[in-house]
Protein backbone atom coordinates (compact mmCIF):
# COMPACT_ATOMS: atom_id res chain seq x y z
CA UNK A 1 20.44 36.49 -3.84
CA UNK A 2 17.73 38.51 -5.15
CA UNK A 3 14.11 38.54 -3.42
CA UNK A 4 13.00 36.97 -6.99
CA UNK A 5 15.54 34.24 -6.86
CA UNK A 6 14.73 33.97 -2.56
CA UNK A 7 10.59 33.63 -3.93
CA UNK A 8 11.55 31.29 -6.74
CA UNK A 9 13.63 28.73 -4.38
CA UNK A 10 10.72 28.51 -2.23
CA UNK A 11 8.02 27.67 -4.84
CA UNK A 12 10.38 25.15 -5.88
CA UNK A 13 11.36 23.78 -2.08
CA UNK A 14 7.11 23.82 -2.18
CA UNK A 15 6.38 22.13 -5.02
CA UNK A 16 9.62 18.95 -4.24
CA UNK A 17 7.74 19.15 -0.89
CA UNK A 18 4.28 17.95 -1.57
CA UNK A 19 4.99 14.17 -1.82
CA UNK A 20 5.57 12.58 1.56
CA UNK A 21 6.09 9.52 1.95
CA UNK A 22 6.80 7.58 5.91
CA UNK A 23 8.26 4.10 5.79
CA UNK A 24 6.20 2.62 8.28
CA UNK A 25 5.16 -1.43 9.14
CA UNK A 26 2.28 -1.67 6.37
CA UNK A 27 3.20 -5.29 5.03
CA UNK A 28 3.12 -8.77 7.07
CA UNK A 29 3.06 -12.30 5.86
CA UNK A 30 5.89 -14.72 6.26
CA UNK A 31 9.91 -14.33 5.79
CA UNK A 32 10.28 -17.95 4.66
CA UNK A 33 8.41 -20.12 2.03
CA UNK A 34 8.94 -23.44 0.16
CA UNK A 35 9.04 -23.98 -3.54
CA UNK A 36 5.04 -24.72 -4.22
CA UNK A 37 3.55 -23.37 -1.15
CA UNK A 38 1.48 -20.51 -0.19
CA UNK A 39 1.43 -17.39 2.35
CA UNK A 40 -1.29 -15.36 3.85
CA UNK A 41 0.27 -11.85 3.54
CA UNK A 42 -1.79 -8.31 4.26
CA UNK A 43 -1.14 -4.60 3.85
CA UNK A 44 -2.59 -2.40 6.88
CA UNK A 45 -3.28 1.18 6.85
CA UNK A 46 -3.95 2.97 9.40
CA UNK A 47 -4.80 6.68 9.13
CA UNK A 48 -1.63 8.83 10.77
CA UNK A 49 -3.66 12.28 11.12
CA UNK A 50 -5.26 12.34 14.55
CA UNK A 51 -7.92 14.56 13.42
CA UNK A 52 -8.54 14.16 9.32
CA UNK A 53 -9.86 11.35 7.28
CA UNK A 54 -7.97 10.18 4.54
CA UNK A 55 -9.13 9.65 0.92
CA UNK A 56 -7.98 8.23 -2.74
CA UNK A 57 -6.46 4.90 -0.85
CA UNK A 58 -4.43 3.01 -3.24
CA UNK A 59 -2.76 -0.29 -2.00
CA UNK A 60 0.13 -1.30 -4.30
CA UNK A 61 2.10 -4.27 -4.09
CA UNK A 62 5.50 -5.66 -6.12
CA UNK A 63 5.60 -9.38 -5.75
CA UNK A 64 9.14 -10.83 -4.65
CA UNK A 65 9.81 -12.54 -8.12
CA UNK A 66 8.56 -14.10 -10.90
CA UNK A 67 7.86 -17.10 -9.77
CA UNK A 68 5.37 -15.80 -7.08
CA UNK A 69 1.49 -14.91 -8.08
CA UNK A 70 -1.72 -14.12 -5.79
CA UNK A 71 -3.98 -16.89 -5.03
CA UNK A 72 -6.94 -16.76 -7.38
CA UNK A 73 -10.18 -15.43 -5.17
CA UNK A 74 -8.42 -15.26 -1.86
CA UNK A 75 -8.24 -10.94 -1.97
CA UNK A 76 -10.42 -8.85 0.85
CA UNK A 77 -10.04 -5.72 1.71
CA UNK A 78 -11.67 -4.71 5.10
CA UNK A 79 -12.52 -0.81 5.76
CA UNK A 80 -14.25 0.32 9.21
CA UNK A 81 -17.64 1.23 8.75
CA UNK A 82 -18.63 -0.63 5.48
CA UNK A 83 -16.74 -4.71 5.61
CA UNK A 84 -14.90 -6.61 3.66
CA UNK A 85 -14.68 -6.90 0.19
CA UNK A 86 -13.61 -9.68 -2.30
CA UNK A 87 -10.59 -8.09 -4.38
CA UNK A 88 -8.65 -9.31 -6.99
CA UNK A 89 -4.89 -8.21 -6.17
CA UNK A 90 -3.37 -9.53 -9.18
CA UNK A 91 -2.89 -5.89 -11.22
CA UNK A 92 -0.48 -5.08 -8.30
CA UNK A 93 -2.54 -2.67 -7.07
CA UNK A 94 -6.44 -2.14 -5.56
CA UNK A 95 -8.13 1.28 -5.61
CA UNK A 96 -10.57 1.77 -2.51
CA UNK A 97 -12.66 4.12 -4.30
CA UNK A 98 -13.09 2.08 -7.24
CA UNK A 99 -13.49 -1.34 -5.12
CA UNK A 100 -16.47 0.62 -2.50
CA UNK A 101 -17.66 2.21 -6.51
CA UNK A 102 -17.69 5.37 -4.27
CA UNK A 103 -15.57 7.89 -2.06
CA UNK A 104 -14.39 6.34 0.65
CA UNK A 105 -13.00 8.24 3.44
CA UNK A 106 -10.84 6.45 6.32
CA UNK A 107 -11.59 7.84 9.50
CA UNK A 108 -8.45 9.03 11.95
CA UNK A 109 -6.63 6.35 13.66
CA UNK A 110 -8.69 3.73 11.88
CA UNK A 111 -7.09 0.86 9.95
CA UNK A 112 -7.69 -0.64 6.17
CA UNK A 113 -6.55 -3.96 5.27
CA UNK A 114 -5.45 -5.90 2.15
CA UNK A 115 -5.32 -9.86 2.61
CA UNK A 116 -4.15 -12.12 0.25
CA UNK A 117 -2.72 -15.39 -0.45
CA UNK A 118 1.04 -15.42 -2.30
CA UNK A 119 1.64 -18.84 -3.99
CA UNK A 120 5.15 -19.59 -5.18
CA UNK A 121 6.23 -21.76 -8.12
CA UNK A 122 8.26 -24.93 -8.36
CA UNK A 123 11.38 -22.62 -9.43
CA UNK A 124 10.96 -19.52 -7.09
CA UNK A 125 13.87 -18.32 -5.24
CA UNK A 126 14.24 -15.78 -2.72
CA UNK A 127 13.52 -12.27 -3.41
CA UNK A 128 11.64 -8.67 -1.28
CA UNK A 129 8.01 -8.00 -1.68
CA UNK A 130 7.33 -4.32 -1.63
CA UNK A 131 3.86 -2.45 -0.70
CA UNK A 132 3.04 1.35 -0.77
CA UNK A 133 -0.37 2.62 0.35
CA UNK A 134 -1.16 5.97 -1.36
CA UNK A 135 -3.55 8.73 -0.19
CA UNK A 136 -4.36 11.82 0.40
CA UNK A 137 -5.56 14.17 3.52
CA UNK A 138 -9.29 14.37 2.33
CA UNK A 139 -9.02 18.18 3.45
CA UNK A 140 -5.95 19.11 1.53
CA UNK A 141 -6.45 16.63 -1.91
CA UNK A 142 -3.71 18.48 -3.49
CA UNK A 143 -0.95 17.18 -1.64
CA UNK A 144 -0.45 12.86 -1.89
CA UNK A 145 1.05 10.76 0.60
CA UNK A 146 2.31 6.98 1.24
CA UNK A 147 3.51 4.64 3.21
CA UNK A 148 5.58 2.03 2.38
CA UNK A 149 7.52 -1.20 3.72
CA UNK A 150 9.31 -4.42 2.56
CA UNK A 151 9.35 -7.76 3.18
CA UNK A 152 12.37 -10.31 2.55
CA UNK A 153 10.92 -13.86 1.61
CA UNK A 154 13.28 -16.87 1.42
CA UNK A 155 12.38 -19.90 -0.52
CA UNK A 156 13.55 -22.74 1.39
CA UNK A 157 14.86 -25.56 -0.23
C-alpha cells in the first residue's frame, strides 16, 4: 500500500472515530408496571472526563410502546450550580442549552438529571425504554459523545 492510500485509511479510521458512544447506567425507574399506572423514571449524567466540562447536553428518550406517555408537568431537570427546572419531556428529547436559554457547561464528575413520570394505558404491554445523553467535551466541540442504556418494563396483568 501506497503512503497515499496508508494517509487516506487514516483520515477515514479518523473521521468513523469521532462518535463515541459508552453504554453506561444513565436510565432508572421501574422494571414492572400495571395497565393504568404510573412510574417515576430519570436519566443521570454524570460528566466522565476528570478534568473537562462538558457542553451541548441532549437527553433523549424512546418510550417502551405506544401505549406509554410522560405525565403532563411532572419533567425537572436538575444541573449543579443553577437547580431544577420544569421540562416538558414529551418531544423525546430536552436540550440543556435551550432549557437554561444559555450555555451550560457540566462541570467534571458532576451529575445532570432528567425526572419524569411514565403513565401507561389501559392496553400497554411490555416493551424497553431507551435513553441516550449526547454531548460534547466543551474543549474539543468537534468531536460528540453519548451515553446510553435500556430499560425492560413489564406490564403486569
Amino acid at each position: 500500500m501506497g503512503r497515499g492510500a496508508s494517509a487516506a485509511l487514516l483520515v477515514v479510521g479518523l473521521l468513523t472515530a469521532a462518535v463515541w458512544t459508552v453504554e453506561a447506567q444513565v436510565l432508572s425507574g421501574p422494571s414492572q408496571l400495571e395497565r393504568c399506572d404510573e412510574g417515576a423514571f430519570a436519566l443521570s449524567f454524570s460528566n466522565p472526563d476528570p478534568a473537562q466540562t462538558a457542553c451541548q447536553i441532549v437527553f433523549q428518550n424512546t418510550l417502551p410502546g405506544s401505549d406509554f406517555e410522560y405525565v403532563p408537568g411532572s419533567g425537572s431537570l436538575s444541573l449543579p450550580g443553577t437547580g431544577a427546572y420544569p421540562v416538558d419531556p414529551s418531544s423525546g428529547m430536552v436540550d440543556v442549552d435551550a432549557v437554561v436559554g444559555a450555555p451550560y457547561e457540566l462541570p467534571p464528575g458532576e451529575t445532570a438529571t432528567l425526572e419524569f413520570l411514565l403513565a401507561t394505558g389501559c392496553l400497554a404491554v411490555s416493551g424497553v425504554d431507551s435513553a441516550r445523553i449526547d454531548y460534547v467535551n466543551c474543549t474539543a466541540p468537534g468531536t460528540p459523545a453519548s451515553v446510553s442504556d435500556s430499560l425492560a418494563v413489564e406490564i403486569l396483568p
